[in-house]
N, C-alpha and C. Protein backbone atom coordinates (compact mmCIF):
# COMPACT_ATOMS: atom_id res chain seq x y z
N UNK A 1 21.36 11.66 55.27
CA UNK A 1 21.16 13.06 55.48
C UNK A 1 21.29 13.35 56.98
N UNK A 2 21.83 14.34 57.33
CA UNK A 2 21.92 14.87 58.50
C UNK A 2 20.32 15.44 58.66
N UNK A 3 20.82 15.77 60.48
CA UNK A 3 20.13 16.92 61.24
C UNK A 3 19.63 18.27 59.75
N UNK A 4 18.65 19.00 60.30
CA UNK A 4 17.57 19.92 59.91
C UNK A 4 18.58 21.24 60.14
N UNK A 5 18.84 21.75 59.80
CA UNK A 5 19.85 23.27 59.36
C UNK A 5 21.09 23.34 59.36
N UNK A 6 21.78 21.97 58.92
CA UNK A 6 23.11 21.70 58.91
C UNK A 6 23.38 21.82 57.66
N UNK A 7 23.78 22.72 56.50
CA UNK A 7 24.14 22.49 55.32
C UNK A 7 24.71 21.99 54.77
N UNK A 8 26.28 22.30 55.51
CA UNK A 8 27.47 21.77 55.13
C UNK A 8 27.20 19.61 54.97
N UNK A 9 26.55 19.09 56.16
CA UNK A 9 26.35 17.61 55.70
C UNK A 9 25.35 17.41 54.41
N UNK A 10 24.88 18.33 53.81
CA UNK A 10 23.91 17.74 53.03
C UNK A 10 24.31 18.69 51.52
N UNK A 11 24.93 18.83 51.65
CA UNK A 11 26.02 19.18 50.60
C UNK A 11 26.13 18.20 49.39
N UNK A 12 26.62 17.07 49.59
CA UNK A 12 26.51 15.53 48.41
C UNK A 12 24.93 15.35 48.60
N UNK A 13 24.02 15.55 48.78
CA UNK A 13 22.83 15.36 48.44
C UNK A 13 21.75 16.46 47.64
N UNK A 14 22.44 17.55 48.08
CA UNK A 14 21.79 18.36 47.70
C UNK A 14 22.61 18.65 46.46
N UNK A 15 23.65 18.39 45.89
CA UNK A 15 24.23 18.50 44.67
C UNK A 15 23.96 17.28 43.92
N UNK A 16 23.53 15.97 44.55
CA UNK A 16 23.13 14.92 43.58
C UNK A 16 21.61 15.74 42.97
N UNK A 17 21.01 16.03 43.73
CA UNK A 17 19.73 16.14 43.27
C UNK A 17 19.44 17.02 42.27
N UNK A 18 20.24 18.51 42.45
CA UNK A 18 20.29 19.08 41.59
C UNK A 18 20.70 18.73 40.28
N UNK A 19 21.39 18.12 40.02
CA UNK A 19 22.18 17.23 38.90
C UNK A 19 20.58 16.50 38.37
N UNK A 20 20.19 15.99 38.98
CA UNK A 20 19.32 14.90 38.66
C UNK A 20 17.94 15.48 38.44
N UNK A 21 17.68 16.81 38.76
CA UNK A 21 16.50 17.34 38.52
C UNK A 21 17.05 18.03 36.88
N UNK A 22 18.43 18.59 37.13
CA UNK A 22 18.51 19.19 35.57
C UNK A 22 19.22 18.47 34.79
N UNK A 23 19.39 17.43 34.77
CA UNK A 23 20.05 16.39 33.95
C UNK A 23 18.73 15.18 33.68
N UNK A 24 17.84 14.94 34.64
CA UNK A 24 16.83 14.10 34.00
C UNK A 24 15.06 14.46 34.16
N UNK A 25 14.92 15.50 35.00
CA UNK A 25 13.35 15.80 34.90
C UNK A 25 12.78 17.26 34.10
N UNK A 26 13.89 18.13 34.23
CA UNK A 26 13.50 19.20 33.57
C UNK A 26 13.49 19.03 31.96
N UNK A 27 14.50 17.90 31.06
CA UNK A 27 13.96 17.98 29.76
C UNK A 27 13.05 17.51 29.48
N UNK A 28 12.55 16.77 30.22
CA UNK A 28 11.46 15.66 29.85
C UNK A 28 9.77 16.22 30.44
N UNK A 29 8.86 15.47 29.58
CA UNK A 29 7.77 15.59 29.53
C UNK A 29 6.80 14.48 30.18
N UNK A 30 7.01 14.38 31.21
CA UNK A 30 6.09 13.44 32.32
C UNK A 30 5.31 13.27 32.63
N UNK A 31 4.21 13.52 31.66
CA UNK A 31 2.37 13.60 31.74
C UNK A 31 1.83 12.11 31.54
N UNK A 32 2.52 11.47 30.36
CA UNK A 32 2.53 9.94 30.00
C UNK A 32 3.04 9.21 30.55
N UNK A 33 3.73 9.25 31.35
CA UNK A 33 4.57 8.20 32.34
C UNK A 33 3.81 7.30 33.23
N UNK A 34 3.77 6.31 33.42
CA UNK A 34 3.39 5.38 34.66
C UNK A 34 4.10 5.73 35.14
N UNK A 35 3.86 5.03 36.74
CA UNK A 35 4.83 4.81 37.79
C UNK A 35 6.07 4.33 37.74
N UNK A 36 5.64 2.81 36.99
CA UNK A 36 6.54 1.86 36.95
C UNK A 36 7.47 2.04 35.98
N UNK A 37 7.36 3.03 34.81
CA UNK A 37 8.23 3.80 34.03
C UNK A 37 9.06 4.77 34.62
N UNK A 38 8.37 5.30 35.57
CA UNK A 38 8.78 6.58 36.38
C UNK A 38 10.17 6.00 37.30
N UNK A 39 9.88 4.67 37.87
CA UNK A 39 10.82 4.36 38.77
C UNK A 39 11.68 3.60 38.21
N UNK A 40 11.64 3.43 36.96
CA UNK A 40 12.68 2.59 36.33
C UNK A 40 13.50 3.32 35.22
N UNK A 41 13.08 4.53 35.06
CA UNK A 41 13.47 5.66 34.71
C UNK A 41 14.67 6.25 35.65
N UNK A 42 14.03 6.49 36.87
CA UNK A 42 14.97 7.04 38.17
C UNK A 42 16.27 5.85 38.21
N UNK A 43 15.80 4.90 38.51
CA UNK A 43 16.96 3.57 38.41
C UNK A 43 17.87 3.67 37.44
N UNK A 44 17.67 3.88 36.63
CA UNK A 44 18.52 3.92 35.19
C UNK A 44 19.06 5.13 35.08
N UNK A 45 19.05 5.72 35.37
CA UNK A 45 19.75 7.06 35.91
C UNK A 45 20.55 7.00 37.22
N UNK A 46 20.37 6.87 37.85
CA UNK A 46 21.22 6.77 39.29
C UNK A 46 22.26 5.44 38.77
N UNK A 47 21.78 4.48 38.59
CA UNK A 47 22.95 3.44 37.84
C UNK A 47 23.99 4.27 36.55
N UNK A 48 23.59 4.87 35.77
CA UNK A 48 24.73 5.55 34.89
C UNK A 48 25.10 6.33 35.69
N UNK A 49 24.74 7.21 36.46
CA UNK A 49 25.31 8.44 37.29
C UNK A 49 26.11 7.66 38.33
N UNK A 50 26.12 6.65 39.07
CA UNK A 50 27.31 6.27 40.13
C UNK A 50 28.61 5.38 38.65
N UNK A 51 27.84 4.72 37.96
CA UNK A 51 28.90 4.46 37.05
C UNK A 51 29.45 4.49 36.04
N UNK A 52 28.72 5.55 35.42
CA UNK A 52 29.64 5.81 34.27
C UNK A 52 29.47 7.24 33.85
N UNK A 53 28.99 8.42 34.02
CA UNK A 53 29.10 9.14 34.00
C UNK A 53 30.50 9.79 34.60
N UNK A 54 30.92 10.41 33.28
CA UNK A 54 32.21 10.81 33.66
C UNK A 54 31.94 12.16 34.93
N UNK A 55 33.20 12.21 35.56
CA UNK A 55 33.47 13.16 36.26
C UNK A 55 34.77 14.29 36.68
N UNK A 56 34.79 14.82 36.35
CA UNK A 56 36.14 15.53 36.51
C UNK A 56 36.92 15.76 37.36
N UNK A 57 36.01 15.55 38.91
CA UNK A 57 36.69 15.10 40.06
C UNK A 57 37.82 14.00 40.21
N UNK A 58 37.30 12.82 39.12
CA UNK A 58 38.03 11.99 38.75
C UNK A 58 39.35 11.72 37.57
N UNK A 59 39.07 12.98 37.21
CA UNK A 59 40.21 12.89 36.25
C UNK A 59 39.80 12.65 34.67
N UNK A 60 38.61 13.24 35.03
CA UNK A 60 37.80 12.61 33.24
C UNK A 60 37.60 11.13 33.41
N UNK A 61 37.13 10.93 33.99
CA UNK A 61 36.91 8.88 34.30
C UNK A 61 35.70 8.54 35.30
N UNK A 62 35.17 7.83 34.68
CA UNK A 62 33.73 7.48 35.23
C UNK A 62 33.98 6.59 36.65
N UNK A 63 33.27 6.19 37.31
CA UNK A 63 33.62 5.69 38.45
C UNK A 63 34.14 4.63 38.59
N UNK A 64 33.43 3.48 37.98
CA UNK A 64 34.08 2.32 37.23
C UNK A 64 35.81 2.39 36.53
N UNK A 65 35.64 3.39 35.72
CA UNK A 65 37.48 3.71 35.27
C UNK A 65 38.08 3.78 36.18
N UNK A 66 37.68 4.49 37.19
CA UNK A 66 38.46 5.02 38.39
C UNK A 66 38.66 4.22 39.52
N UNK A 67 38.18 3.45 39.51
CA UNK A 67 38.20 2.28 40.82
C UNK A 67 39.45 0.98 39.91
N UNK A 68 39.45 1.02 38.59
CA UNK A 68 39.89 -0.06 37.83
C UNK A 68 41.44 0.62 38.23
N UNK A 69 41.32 1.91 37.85
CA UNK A 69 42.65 2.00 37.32
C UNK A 69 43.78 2.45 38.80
N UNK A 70 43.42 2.23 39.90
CA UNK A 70 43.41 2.17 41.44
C UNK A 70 43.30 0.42 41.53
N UNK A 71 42.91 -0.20 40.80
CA UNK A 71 42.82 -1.76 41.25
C UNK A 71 42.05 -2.08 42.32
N UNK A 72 40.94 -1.11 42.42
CA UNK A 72 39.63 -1.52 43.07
C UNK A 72 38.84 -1.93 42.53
N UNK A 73 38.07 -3.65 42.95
CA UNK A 73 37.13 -4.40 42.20
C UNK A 73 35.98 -3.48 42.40
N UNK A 74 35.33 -3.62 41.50
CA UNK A 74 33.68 -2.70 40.88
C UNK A 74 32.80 -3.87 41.93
């Protein structure tokens, strides 16, 4: 993350998060959760989201597809 009133750098962060607040905390019900559920929850999410969650930036191809089919090792 950048400097404090720079938007434009925090742009890929502030669009991961959003993603990740409405793609994994707003359906869910988090009263029962441990911690250690909580953070292995977050993990397991950020791991499908860098690799396999498709993206359209990519051409309909998850990140993994997209590095393969470029002949970049994963």
């Amino acid at each position: 993350m950048s400097r404090k009133g720079c938007s434009p750098d925090n742009a890929a962060c502030e669009g991961f998060f959003g993603r990740l607040k409405t793609e994994l905390f707003y359906p869910r019900n988090w009263q029962d959760i441990t911690t250690d559920q909580f953070i292995q929850t977050v993990d397991s999410y950020i791991r499908w989201y860098s690799e396999k969650r498709i993206k359209l930036s990519l051409g309909s191809l998850s990140p993994l597809e997209y590095r393969a089919s470029l002949g970049i090792a994963a």
